[in-house]
N, C-alpha and C. Protein backbone atom coordinates (compact mmCIF):
# COMPACT_ATOMS: atom_id res chain seq x y z
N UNK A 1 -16.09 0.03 -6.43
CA UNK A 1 -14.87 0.82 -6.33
C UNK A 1 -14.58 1.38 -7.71
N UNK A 2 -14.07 2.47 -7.52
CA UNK A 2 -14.23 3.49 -8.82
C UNK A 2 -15.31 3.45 -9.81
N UNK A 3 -16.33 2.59 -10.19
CA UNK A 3 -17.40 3.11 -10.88
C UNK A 3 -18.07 4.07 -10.57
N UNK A 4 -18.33 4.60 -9.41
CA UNK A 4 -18.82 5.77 -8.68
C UNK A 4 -17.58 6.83 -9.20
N UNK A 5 -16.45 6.57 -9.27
CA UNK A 5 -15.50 7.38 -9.16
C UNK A 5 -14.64 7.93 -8.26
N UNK A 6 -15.17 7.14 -6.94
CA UNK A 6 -14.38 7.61 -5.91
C UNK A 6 -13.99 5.97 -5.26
N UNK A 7 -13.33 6.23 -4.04
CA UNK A 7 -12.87 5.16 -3.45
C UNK A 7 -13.41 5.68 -1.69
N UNK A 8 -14.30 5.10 -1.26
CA UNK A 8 -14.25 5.12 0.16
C UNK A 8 -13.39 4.51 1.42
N UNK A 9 -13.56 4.93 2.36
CA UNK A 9 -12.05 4.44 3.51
C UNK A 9 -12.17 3.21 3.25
N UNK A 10 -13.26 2.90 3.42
CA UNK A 10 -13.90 0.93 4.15
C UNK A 10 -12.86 0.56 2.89
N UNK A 11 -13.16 1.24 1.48
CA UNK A 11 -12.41 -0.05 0.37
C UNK A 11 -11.37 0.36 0.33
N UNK A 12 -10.29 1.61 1.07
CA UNK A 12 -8.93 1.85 0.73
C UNK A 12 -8.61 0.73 1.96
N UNK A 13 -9.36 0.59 2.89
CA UNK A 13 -8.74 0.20 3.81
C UNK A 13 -8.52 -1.61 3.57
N UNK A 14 -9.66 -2.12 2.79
CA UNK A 14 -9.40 -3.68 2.47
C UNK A 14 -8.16 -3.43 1.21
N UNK A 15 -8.13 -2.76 0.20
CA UNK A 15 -6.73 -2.76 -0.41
C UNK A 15 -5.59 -2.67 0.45
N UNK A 16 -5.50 -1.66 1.29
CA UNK A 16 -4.32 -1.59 2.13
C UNK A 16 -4.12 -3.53 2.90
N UNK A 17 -5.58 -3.57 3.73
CA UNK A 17 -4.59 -4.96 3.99
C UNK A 17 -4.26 -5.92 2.91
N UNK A 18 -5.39 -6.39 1.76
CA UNK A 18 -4.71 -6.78 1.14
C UNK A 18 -2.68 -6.91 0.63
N UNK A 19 -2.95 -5.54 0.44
CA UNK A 19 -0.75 -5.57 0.25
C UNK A 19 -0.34 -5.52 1.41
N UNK A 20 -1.06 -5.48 2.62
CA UNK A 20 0.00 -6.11 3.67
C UNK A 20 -0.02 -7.47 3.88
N UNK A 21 -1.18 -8.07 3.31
CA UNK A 21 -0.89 -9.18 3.54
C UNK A 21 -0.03 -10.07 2.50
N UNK A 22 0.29 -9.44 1.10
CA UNK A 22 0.99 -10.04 0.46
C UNK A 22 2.57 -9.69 1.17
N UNK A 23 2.61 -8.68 1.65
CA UNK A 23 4.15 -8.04 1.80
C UNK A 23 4.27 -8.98 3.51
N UNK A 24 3.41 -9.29 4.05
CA UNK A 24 3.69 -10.20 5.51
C UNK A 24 4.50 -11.34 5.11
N UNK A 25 4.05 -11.92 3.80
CA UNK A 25 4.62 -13.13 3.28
C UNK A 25 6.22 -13.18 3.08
N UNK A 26 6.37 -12.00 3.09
CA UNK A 26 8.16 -11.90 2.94
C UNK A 26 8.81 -10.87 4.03
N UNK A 27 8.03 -10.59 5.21
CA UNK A 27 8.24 -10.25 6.88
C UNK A 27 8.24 -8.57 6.84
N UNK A 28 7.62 -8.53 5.74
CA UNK A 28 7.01 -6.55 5.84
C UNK A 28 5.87 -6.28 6.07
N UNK A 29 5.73 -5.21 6.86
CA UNK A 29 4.68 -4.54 6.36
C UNK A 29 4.55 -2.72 6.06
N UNK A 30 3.62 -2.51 5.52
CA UNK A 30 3.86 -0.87 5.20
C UNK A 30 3.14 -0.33 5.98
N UNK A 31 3.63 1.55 6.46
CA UNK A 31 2.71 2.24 6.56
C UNK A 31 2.99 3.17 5.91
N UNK A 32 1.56 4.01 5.74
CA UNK A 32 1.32 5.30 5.16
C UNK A 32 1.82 6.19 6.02
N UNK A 33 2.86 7.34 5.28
CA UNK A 33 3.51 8.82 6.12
C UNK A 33 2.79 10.10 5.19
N UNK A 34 3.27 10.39 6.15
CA UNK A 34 2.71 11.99 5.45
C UNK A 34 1.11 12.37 4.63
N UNK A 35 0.61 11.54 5.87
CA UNK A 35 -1.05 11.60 5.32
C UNK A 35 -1.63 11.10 3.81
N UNK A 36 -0.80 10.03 3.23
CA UNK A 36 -0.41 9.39 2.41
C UNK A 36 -0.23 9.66 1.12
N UNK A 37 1.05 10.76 1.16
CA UNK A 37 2.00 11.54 0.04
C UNK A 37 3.21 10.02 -0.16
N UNK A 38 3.39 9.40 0.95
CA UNK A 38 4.12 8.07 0.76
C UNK A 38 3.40 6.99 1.72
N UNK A 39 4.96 6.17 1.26
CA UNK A 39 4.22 4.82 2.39
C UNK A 39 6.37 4.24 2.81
N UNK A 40 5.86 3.38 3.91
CA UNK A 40 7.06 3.09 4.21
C UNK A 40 6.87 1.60 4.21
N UNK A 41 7.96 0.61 4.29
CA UNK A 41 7.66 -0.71 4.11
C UNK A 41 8.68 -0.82 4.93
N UNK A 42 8.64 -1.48 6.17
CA UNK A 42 9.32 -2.09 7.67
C UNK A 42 9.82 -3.54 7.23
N UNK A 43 10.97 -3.55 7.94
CA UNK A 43 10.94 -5.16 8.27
C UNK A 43 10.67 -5.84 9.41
N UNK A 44 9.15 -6.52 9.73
CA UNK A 44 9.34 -7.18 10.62
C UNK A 44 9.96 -8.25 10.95
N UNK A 45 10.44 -9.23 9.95
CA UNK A 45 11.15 -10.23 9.83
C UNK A 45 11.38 -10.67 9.11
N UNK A 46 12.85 -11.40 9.34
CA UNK A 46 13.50 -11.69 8.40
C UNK A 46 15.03 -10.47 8.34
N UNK A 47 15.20 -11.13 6.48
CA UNK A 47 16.46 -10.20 6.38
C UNK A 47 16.79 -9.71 5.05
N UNK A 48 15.91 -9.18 4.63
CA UNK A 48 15.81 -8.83 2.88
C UNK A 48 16.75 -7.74 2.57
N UNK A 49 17.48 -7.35 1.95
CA UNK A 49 17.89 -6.23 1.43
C UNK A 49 17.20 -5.00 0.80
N UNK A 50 17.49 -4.33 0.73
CA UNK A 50 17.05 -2.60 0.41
C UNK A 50 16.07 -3.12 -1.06
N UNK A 51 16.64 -3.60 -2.25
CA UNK A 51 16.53 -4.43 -3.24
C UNK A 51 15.74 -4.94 -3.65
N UNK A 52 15.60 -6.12 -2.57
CA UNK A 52 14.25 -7.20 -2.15
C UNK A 52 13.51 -6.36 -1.56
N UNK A 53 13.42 -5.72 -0.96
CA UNK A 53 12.07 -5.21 -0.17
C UNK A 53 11.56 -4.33 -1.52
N UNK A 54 12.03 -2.99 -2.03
CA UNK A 54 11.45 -2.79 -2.84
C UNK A 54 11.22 -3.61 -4.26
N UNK A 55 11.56 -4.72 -5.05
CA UNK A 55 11.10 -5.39 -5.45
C UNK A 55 9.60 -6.15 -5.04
N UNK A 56 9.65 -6.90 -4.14
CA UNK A 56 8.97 -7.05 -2.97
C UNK A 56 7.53 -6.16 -2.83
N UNK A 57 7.42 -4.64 -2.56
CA UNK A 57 6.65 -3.48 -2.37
C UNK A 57 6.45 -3.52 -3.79
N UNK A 58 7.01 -3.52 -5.21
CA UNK A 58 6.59 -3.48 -6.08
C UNK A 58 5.37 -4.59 -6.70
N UNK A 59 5.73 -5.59 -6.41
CA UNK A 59 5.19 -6.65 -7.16
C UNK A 59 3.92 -6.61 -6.34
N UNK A 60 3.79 -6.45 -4.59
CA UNK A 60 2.61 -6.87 -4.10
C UNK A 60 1.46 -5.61 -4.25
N UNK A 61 2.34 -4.33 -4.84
CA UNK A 61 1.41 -2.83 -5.05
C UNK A 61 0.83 -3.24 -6.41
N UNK A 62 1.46 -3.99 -7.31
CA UNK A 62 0.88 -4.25 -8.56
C UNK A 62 -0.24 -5.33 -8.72
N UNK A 63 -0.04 -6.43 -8.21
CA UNK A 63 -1.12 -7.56 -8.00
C UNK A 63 -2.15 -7.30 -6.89
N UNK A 64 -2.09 -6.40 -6.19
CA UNK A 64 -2.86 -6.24 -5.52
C UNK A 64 -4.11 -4.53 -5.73
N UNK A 65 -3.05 -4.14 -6.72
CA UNK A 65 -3.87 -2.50 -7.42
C UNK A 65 -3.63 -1.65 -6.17
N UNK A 66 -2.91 -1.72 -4.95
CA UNK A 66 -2.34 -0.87 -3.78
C UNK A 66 -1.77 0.53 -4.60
N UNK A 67 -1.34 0.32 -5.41
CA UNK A 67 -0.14 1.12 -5.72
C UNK A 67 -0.98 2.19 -6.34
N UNK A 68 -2.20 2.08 -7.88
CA UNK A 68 -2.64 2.59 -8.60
C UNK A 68 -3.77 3.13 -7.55
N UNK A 69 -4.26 2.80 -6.68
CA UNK A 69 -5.97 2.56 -6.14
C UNK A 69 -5.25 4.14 -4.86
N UNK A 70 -4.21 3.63 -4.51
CA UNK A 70 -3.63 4.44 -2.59
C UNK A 70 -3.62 6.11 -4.01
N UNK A 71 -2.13 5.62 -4.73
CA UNK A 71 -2.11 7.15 -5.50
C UNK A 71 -3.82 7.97 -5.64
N UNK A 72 -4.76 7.26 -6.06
CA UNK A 72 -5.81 8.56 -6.50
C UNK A 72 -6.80 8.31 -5.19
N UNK A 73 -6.53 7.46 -4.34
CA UNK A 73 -7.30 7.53 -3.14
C UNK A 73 -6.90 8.68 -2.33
N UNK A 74 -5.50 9.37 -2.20
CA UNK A 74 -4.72 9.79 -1.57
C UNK A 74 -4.96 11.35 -2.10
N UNK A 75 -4.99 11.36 -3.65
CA UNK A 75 -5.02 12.24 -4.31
C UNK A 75 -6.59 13.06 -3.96
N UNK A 76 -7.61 11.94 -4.02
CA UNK A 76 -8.37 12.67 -4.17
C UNK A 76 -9.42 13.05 -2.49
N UNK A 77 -8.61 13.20 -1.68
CA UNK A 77 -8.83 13.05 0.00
C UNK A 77 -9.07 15.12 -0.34
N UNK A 78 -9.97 15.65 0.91
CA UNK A 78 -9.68 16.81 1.08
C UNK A 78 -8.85 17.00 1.97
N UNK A 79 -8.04 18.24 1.82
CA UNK A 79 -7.10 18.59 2.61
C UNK A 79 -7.65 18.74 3.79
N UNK A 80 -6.70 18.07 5.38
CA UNK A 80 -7.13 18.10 6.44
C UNK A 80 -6.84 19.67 7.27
């Protein structure tokens, strides 16, 4: 992953679960909108605040490289 310089689906797609599986741990999970210009983070359970969840979306996009890896995966997609 990125030594080639690119990122293929198969490995966006094990990052993606990866941060869902950190963000399951506190009853979220995300999806990608807008052909992934964003992402949204749900609550499936539980009862976190606006706050906590993005705290939450932050910490598991950072330990998990979701955050840095989705931006230039996303970036570097051809237009559909």
């Amino acid at each position: 992953m990125l030594r080639d310089g690119s990122i293929t689906s198969e490995e966006m797609d094990g990052v993606t679960k990866a941060y869902n599986a950190c963000l399951s741990v506190y009853g979220l999970q995300s999806r990608v909108i807008d052909g992934g210009a964003g992402r949204n983070e749900v609550q499936v359970r539980g009862s976190l605040t606006e706050t906590q969840r993005s705290k939450v979306s932050g910490e598991c996009g950072m330990n998990t490289d979701y955050d840095a890896l989705s931006a230039w995966y996303y970036r570097t997609q051809p237009a559909s």
